[in-house]
Each structure stands twice: as C-alpha cells, then as structure tokens.
C-alpha atoms as a PDB file:
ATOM      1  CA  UNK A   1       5.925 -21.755   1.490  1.00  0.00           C
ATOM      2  CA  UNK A   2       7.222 -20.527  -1.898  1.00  0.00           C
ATOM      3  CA  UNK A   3       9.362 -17.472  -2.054  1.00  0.00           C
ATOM      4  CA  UNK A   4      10.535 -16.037  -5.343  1.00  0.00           C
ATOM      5  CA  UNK A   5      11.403 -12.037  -6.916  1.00  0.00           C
ATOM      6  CA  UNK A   6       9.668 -11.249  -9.602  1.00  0.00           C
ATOM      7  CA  UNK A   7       9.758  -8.260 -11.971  1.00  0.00           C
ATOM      8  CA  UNK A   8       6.911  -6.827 -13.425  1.00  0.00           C
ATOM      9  CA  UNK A   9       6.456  -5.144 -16.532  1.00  0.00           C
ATOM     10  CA  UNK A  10       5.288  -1.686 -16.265  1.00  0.00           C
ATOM     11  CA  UNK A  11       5.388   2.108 -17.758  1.00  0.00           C
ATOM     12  CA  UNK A  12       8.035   2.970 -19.500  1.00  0.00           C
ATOM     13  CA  UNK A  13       9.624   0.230 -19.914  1.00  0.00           C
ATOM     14  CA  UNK A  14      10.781  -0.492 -15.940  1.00  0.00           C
ATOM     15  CA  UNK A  15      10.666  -4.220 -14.504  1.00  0.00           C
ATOM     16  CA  UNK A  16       9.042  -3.696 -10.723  1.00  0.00           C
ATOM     17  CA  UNK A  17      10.825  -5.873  -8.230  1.00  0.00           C
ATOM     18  CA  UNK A  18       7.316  -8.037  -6.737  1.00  0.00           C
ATOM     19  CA  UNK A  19       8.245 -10.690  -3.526  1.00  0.00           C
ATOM     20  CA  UNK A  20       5.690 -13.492  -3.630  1.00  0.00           C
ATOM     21  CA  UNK A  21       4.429 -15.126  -0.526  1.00  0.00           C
ATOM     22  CA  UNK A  22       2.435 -18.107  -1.432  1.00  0.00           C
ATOM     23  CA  UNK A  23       2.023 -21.017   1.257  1.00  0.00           C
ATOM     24  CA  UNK A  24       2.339 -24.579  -0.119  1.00  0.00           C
ATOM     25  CA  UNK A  25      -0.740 -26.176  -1.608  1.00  0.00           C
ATOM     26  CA  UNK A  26      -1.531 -29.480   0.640  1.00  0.00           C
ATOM     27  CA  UNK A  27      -3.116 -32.448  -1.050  1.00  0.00           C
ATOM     28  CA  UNK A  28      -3.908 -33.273   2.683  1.00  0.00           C
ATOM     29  CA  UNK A  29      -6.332 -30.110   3.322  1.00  0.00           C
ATOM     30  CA  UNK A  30      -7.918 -28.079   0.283  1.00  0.00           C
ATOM     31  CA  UNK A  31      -5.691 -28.831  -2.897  1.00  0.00           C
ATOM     32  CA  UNK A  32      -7.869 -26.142  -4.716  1.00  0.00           C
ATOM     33  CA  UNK A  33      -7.728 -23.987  -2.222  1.00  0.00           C
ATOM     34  CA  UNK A  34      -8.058 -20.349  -3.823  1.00  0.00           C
ATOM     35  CA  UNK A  35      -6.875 -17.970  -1.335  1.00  0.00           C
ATOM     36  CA  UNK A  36      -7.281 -13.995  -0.547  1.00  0.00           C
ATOM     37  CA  UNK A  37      -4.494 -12.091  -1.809  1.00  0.00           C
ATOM     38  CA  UNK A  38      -2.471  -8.442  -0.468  1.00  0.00           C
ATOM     39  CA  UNK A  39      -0.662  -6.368  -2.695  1.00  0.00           C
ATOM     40  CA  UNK A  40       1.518  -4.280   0.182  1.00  0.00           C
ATOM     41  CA  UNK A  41       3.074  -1.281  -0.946  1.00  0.00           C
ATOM     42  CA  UNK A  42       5.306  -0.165   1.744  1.00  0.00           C
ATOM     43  CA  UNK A  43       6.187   3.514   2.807  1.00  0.00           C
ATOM     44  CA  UNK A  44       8.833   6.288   3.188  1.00  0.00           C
ATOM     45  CA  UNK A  45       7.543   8.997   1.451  1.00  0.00           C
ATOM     46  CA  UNK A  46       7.725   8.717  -2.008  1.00  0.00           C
ATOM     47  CA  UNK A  47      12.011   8.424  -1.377  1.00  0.00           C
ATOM     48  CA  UNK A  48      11.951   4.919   0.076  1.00  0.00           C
ATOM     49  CA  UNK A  49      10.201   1.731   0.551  1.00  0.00           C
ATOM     50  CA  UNK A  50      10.784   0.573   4.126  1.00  0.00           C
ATOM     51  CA  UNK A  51      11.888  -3.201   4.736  1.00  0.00           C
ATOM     52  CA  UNK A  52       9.720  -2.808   8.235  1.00  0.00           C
ATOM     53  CA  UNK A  53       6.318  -2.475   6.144  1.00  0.00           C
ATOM     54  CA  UNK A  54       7.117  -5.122   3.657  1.00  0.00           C
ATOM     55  CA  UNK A  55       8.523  -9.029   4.687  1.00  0.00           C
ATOM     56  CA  UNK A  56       7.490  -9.095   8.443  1.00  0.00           C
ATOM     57  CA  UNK A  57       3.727  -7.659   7.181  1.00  0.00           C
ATOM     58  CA  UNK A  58       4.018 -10.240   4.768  1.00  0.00           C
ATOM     59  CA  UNK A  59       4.940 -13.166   6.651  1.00  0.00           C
ATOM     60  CA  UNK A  60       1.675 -12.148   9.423  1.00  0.00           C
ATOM     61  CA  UNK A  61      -0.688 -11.864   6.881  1.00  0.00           C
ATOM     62  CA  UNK A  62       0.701 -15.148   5.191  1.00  0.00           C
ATOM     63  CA  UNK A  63      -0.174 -16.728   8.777  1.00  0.00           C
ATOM     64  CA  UNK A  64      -3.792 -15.682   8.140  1.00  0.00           C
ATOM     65  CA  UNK A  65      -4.064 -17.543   5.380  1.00  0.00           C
ATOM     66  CA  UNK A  66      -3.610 -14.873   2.575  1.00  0.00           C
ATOM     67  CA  UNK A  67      -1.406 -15.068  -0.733  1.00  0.00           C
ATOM     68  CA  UNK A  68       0.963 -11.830  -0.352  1.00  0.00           C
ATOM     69  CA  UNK A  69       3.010  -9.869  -2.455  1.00  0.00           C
ATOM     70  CA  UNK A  70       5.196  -6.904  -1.829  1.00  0.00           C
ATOM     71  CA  UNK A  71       5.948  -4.288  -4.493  1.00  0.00           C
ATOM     72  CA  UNK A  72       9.029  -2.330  -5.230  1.00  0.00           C
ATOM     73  CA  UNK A  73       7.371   0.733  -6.729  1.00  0.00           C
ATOM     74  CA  UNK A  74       9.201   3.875  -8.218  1.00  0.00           C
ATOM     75  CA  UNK A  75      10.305   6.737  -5.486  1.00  0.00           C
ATOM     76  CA  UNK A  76      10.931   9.777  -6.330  1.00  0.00           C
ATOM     77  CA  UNK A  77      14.106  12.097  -5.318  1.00  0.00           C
ATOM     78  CA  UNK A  78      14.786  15.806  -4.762  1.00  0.00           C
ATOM     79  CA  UNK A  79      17.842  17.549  -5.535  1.00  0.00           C
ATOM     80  CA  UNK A  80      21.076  17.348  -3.397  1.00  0.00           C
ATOM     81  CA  UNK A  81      19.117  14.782  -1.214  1.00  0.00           C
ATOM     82  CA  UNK A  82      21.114  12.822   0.732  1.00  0.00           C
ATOM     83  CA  UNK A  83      20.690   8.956   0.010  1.00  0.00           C
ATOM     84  CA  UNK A  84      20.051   5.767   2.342  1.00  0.00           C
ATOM     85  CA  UNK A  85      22.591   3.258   2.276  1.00  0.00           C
ATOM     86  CA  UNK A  86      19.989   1.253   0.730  1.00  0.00           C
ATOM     87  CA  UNK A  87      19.073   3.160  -1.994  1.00  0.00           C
ATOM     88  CA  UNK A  88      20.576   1.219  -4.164  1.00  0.00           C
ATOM     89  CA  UNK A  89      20.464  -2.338  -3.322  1.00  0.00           C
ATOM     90  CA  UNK A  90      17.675  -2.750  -6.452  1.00  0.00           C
ATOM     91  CA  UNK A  91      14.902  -3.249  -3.691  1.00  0.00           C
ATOM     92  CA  UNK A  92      13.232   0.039  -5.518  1.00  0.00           C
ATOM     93  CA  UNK A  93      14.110   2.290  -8.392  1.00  0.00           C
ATOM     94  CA  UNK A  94      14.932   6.144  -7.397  1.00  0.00           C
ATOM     95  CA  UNK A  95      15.245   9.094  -9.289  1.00  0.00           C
ATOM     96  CA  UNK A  96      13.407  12.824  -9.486  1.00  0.00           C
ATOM     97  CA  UNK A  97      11.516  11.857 -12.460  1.00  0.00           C
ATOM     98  CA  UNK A  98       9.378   9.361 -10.768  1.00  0.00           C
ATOM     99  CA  UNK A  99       6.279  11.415  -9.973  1.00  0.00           C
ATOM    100  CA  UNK A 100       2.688  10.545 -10.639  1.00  0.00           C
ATOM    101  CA  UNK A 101       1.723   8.660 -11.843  1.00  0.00           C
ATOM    102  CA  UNK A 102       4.582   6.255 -12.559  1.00  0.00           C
ATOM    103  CA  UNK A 103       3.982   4.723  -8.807  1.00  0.00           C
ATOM    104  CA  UNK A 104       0.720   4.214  -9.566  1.00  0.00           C
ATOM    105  CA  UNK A 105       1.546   2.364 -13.054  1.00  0.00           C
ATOM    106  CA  UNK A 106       3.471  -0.009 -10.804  1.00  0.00           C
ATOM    107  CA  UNK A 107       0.953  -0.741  -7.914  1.00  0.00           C
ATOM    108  CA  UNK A 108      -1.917  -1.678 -10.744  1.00  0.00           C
ATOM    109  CA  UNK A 109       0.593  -3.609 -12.868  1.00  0.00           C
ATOM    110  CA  UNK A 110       1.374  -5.526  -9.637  1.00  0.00           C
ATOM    111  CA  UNK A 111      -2.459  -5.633  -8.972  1.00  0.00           C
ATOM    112  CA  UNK A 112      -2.988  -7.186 -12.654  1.00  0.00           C
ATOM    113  CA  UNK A 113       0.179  -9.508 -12.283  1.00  0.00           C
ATOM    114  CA  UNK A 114      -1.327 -11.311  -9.386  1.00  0.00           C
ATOM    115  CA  UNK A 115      -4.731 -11.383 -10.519  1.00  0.00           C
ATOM    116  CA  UNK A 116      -3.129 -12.948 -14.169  1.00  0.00           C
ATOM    117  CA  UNK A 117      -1.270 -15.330 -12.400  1.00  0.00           C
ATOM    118  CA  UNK A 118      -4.030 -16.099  -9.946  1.00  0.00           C
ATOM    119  CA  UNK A 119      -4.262 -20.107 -11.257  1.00  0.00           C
ATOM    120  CA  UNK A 120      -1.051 -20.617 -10.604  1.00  0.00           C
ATOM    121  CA  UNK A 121      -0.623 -19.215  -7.351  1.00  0.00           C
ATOM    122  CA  UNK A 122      -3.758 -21.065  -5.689  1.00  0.00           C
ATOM    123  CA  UNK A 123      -5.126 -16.653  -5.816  1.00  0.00           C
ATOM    124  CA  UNK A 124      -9.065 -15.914  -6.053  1.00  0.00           C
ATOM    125  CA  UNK A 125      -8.630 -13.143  -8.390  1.00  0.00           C
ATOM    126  CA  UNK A 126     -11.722 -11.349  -6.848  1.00  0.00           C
ATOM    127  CA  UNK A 127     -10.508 -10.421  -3.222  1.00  0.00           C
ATOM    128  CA  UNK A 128      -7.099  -9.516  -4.242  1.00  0.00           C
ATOM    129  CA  UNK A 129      -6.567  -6.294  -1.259  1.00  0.00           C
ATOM    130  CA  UNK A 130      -4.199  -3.534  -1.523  1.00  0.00           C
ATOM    131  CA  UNK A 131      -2.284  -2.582   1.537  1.00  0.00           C
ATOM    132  CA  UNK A 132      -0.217   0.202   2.163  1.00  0.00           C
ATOM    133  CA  UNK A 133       1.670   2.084   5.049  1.00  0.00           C
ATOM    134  CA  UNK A 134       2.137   5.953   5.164  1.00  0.00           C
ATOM    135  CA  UNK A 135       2.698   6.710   1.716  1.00  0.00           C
ATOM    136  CA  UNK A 136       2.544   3.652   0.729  1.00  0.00           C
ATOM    137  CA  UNK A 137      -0.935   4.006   2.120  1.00  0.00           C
ATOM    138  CA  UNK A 138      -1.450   7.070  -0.412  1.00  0.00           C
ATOM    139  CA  UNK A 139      -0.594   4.914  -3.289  1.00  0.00           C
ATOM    140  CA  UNK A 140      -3.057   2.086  -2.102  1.00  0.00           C
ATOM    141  CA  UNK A 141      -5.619   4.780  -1.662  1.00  0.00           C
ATOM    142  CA  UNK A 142      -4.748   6.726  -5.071  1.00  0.00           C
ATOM    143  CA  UNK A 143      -5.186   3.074  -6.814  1.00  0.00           C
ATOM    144  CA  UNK A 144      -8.488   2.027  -5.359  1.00  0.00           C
ATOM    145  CA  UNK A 145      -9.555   5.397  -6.210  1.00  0.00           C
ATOM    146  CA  UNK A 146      -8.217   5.567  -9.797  1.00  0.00           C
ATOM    147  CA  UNK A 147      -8.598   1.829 -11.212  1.00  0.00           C
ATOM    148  CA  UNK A 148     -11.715   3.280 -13.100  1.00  0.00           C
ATOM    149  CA  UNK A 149      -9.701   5.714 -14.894  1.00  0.00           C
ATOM    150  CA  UNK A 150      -9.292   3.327 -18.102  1.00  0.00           C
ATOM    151  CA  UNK A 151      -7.096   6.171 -19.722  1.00  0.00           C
ATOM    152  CA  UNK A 152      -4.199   6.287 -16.775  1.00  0.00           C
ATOM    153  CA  UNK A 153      -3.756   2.668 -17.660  1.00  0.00           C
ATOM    154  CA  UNK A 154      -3.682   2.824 -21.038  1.00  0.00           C
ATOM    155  CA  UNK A 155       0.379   2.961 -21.089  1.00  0.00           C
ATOM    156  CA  UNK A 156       0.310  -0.197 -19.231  1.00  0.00           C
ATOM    157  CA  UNK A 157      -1.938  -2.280 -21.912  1.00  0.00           C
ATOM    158  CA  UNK A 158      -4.085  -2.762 -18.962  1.00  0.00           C
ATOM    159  CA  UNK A 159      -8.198  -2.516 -18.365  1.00  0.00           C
ATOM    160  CA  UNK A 160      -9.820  -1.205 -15.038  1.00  0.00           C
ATOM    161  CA  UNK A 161     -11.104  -4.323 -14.290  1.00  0.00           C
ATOM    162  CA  UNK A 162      -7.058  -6.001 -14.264  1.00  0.00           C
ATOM    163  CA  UNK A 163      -5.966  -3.293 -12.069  1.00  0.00           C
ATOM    164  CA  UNK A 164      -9.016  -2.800 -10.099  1.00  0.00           C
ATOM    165  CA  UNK A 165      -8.457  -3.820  -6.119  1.00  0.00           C
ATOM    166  CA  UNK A 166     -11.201  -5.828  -4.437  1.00  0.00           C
ATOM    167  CA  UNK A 167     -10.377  -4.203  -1.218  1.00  0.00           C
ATOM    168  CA  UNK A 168      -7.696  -1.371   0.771  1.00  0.00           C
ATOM    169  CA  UNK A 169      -6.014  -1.757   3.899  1.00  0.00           C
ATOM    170  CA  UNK A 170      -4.587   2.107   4.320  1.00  0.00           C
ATOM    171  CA  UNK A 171      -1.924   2.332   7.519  1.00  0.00           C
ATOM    172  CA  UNK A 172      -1.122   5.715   9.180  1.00  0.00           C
ATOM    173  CA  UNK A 173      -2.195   6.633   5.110  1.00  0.00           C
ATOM    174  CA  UNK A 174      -0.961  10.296   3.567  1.00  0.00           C
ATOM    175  CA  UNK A 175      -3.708  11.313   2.343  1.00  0.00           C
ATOM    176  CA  UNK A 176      -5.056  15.387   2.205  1.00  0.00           C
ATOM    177  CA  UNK A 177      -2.805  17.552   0.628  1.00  0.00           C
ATOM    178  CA  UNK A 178      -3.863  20.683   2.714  1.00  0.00           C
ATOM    179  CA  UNK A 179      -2.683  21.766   6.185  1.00  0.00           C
ATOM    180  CA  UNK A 180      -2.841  18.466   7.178  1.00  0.00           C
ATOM    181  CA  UNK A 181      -0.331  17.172   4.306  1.00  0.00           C
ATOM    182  CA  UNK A 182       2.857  15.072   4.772  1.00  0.00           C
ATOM    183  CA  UNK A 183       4.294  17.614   2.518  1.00  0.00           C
ATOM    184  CA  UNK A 184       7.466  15.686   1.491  1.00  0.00           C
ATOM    185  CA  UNK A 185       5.198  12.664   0.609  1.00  0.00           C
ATOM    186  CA  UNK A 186       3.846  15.594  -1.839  1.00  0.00           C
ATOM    187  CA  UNK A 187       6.616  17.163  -3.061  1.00  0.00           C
ATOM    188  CA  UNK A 188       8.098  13.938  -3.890  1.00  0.00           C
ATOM    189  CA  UNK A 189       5.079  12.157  -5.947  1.00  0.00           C
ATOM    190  CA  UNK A 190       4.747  15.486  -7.535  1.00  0.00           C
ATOM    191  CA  UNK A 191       8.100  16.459  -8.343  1.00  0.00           C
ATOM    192  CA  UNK A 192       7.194  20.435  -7.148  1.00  0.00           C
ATOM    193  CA  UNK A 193       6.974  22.624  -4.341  1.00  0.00           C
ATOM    194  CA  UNK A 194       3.916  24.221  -5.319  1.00  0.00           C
ATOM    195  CA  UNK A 195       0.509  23.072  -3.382  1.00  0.00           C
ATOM    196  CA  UNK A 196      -1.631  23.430  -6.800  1.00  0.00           C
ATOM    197  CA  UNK A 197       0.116  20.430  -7.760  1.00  0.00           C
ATOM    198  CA  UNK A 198       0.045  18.694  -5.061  1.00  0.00           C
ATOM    199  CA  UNK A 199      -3.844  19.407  -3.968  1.00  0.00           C
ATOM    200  CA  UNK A 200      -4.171  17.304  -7.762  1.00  0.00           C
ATOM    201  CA  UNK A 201      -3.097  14.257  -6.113  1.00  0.00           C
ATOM    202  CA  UNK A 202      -4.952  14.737  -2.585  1.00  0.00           C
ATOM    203  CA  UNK A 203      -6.819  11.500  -2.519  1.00  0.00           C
ATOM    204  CA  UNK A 204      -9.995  13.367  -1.555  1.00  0.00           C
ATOM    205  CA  UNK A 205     -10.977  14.291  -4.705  1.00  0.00           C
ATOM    206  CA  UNK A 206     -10.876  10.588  -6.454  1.00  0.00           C
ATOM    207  CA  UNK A 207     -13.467   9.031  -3.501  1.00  0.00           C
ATOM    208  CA  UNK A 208     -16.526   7.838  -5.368  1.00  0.00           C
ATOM    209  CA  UNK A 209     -18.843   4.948  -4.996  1.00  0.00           C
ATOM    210  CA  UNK A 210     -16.815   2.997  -6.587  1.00  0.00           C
ATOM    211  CA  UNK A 211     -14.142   2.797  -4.112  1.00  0.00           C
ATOM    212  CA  UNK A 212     -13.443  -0.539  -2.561  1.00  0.00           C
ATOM    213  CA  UNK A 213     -14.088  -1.794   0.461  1.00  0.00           C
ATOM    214  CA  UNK A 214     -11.938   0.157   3.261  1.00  0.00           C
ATOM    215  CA  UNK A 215      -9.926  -0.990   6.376  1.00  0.00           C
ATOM    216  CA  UNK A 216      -8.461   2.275   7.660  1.00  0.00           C
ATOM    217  CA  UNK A 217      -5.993   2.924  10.578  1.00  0.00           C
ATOM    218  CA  UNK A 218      -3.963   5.166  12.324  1.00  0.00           C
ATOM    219  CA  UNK A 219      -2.729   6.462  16.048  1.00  0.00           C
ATOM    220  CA  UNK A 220      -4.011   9.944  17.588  1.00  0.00           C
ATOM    221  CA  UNK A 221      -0.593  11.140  18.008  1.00  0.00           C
ATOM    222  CA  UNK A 222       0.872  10.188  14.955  1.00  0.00           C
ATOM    223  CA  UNK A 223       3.674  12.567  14.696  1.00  0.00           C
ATOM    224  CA  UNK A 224       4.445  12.631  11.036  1.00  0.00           C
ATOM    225  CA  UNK A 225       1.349  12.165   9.329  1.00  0.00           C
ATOM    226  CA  UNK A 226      -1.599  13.849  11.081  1.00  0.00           C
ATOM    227  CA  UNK A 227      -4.439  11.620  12.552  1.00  0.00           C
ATOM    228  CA  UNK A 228      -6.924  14.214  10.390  1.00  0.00           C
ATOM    229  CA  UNK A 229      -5.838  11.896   7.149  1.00  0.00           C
ATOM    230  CA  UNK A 230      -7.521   9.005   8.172  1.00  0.00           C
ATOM    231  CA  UNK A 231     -10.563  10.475   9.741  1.00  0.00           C
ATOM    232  CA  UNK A 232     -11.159  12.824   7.160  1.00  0.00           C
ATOM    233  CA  UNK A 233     -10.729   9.341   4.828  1.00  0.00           C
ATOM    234  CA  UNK A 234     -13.247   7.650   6.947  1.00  0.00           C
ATOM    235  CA  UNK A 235     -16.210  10.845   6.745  1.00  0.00           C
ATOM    236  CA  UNK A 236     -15.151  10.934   2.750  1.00  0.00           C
ATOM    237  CA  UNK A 237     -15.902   7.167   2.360  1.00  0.00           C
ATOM    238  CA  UNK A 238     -18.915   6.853   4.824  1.00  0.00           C
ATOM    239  CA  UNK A 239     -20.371   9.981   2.450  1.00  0.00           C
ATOM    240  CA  UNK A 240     -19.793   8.213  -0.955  1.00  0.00           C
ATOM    241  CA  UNK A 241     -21.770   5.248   1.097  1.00  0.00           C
ATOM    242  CA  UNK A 242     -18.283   2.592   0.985  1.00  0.00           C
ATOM    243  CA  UNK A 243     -17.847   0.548   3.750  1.00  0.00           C
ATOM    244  CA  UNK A 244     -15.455   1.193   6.125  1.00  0.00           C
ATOM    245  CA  UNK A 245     -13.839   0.114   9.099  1.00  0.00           C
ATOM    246  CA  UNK A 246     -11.288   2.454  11.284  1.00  0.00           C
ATOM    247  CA  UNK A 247      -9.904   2.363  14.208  1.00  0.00           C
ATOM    248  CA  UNK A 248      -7.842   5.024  16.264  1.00  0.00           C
ATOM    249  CA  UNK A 249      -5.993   4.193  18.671  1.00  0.00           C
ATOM    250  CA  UNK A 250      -5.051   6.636  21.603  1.00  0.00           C
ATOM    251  CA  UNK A 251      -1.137   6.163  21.344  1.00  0.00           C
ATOM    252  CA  UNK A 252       1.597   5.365  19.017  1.00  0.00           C
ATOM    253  CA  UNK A 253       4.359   7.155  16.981  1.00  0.00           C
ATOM    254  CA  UNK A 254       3.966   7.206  13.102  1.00  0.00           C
ATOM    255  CA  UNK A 255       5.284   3.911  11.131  1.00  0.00           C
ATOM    256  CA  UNK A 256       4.578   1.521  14.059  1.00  0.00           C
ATOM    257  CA  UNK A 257       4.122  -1.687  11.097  1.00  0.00           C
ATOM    258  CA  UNK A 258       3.435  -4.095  13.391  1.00  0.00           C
ATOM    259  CA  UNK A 259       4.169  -2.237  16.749  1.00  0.00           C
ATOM    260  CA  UNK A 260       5.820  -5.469  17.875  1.00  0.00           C
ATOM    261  CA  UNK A 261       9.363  -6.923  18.378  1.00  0.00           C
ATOM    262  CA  UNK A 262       9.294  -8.052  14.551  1.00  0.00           C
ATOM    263  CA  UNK A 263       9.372  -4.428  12.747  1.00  0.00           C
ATOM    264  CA  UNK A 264      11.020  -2.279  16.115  1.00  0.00           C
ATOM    265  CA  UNK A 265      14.417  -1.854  16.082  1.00  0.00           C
ATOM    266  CA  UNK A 266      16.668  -2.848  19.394  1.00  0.00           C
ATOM    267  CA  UNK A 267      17.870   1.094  19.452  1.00  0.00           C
ATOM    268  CA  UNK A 268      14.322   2.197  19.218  1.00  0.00           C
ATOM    269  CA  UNK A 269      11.873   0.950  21.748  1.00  0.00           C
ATOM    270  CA  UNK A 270       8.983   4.090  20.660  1.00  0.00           C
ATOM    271  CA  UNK A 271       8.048   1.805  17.817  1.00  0.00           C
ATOM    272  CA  UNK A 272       6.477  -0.391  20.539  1.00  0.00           C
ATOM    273  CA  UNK A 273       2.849   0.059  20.959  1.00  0.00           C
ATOM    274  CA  UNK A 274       0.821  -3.482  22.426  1.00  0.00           C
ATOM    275  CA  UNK A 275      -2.677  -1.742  21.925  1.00  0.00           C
ATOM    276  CA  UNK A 276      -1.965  -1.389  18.530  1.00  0.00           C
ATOM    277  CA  UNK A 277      -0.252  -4.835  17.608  1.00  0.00           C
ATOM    278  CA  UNK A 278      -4.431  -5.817  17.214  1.00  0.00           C
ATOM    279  CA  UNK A 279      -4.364  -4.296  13.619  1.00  0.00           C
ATOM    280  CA  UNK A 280      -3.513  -6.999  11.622  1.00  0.00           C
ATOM    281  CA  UNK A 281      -6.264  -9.425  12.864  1.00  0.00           C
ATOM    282  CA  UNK A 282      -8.599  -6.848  12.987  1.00  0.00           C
ATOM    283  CA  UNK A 283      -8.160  -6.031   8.988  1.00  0.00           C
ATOM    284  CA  UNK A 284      -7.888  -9.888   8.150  1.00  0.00           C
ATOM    285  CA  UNK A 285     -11.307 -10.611   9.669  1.00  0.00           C
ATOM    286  CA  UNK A 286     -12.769  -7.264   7.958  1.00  0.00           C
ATOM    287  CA  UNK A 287     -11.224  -8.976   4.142  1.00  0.00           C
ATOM    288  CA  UNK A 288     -12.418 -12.288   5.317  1.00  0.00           C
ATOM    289  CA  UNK A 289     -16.073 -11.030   5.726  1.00  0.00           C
ATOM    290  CA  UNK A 290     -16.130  -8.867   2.266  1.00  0.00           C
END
C-alpha cells in the first residue's frame, strides 16, 4: 500500500492536508487495474475533524478494494472557544473566518485532485464517492448538491465536471437547518447565530436531479444529530427521483464510525454497536453496483 500527505491547492491561497490510500498495483493480478475512489471528509462540527472518521474508515474501505483519500478541510471557530489539544497538530486549519463556503472549496479541490491524478493512482475518475460523517456528512451532501454551481468554483480555477462526485456516502449527516438542526454544526459553517443564515446552507434546498447517487445512514436514537436528517434526506432524494439507499438502524449513539473496536475508545464502550458495524459493506456493494 502507498501512504503519502498531500496538500492541495485551494481558495485563498490554503494548501489542504489530503492522506492517500492507494493499494499496490500487482503485475500478478490486474496491472491496469482502475479502481473506485472515496473522498472522506470526517466530522466534528465544523470545529474539528475527528481521527475516528478518517484512517480506520480509510483502511476498511481500502480492504474493499477502493482508492481512499481523507481531507483536512477548513473548521471554523467561535469566540472564547475552548480548543482540543489537537487543534493544532496541522491535521486541519481553524479559525472563525472559515465559514461557507471555504469547506466546500476544499472538499471539491480534493474531489478534482484525485480525479487529476487519477492515472497515476490506478483511480477511475468516474466513480470517485464522497463520504462524510456528521458534519462531515453535511459537507459531502452540500458538495454533491453544489458541484453544478460553476460560479462557487470559480475561485478555485475549477469546472463542475472536476469537482463533481460520482456518488455520496452521508453518515449520521447534519443536514436541515430547522428544529431538527445540529445548531453548532450551523453556527460554525456560518459564522452567526442567526437561523436566516443558517436555513441558506440547509442542504434541502440544493437537492435536484442532479444529485448523485446516495448511500444514506444513521441510528434512531442518535443523540446529537436527529434521525429526522437522514430521513427527511431520503423523502428529498426519492422526490427529485435519485437513487437512494438508507438504512436505520434501531440503536446506536451519534459518531459510532465504525461501531467496532477500531474507532471506540477503551474508556467508552457506548460507541459499540454490532448491528451497525454492517454499514461499510453495505455502502461498498451499493458504489460497486452504480
């Protein structure tokens, strides 16, 4: 397997940390093998991008036999908020002017980066997927929901069709920015308290046909991030006639990742959940049929 950091060029003049997750090519099996790609864009909120959404997702999905890549987008910050001991390690950038769309810049430009570099990496650049946990998940669903909007991307010196996903995979996704809102997730990406700027970035209102292809999950019980994201997701994409798969499942606390040993911490055993630990081969078979 080949493991490297890269930084990718984006608004503004900010290099994106990107970790690439490419398996060897093997003269002995395919040697132009051109495999499915994920673009994971982990959660926290719009203050954080959690370490248990990005390398152990990465390393399951490598398993599957997909091409992954983990991006370091721009988080945003709120005054007199206390900071995580990793908040500055250089995993992510963080400061109160990173609001929309400058997470967005860096999702597509990671989007374009793999599909430019596609040859090299053994990638198809036509089922390149975007993945993306809480709001992470918001930013995978704001992308596959905005590629079309050449004029966002015009900072970037990018078209639609370099930033456009070929598929979402949205995890315990913010997504509504009504009574059901993760209203930090909100307040973050938008930089205000005020809901009038935060319904502008509900993902609701950027669901068209043209949306990709959808894997969508989340727990009842989620206890962060209300299970009415999701489902209202789902009835929003089955109306604009995309195709969608979701699954609820009847138990679980919010961020599960993998609800396994590999993303639950020793001190906290409530990130456990066996029913769920399905996900991941359920959405790999759902890209591997697009």
């Amino acid at each position: 397997m080949m493991f490297e950091r890269v930084l990718v060029p984006s608004s503004r003049g900010a290099k994106i940390p990107m970790d690439v997750y490419v398996p060897r090519v093997s003269q002995e099996i395919e040697p132009d093998i051109r495999r499915p790609a994920i673009v994971i864009c982990p959660g926290g909120g719009y203050a954080f991008c959690s370490e248990r959404e990005a390398e152990p997702v990465a390393l399951r999905f490598l398993a599957e036999g997909f091409n992954v890549f983990v991006v370091w987008y721009r988080v945003g910050e709120e005054e007199g908020e206390e900071r995580r001991a990793h908040d500055a390690s250089g995993w992510y950038q963080k400061a109160p002017e990173h609001t929309f769309p400058l997470p967005q810049h860096d999702a597509a430009a990671a989007v374009a980066y793999v599909r430019a570099h596609a040859q090299a990496h053994h990638t198809d650049p036509d089922r390149i997927a975007i993945m993306g946990f809480s709001a992470g998940g918001h930013l995978a669903a704001s992308l596959s929901g905005l590629w079309h909007h050449a004029q966002i991307w015009q900072e970037l010196g990018l078209a639609p069709e370099d930033v456009r996903p070929n598929a979402a995979v949205l995890c315990y996704p913010v997504i509504v920015a009504d009574q059901d809102a993760h209203r930090g997730s909100f307040v973050h990406l938008s930089g205000s308290e005020e809901l009038a700027q935060h319904a502008k970035v509900d993902v609701i209102n950027w669901v068209t046909e043209q949306y990709p292809p959808t894997f969508l999950w989340h727990t009842f019980n989620d206890n962060s991030v209300p299970v009415q994201n999701s489902m209202r997701m789902g009835l929003a994409l089955a109306n604009a006639g995309v195709l969608t798969e979701m699954h609820i499942f009847p138990s679980g606390r919010h961020g599960l990742s993998l609800a396994n040993r590999m993303t639950c911490p020793a001190a906290d055993l409530s990130l456990l959940q066996q029913e769920c630990t399905i996900w991941p081969e359920l959405a790999s078979r759902f890209l591997k049929n697009l």
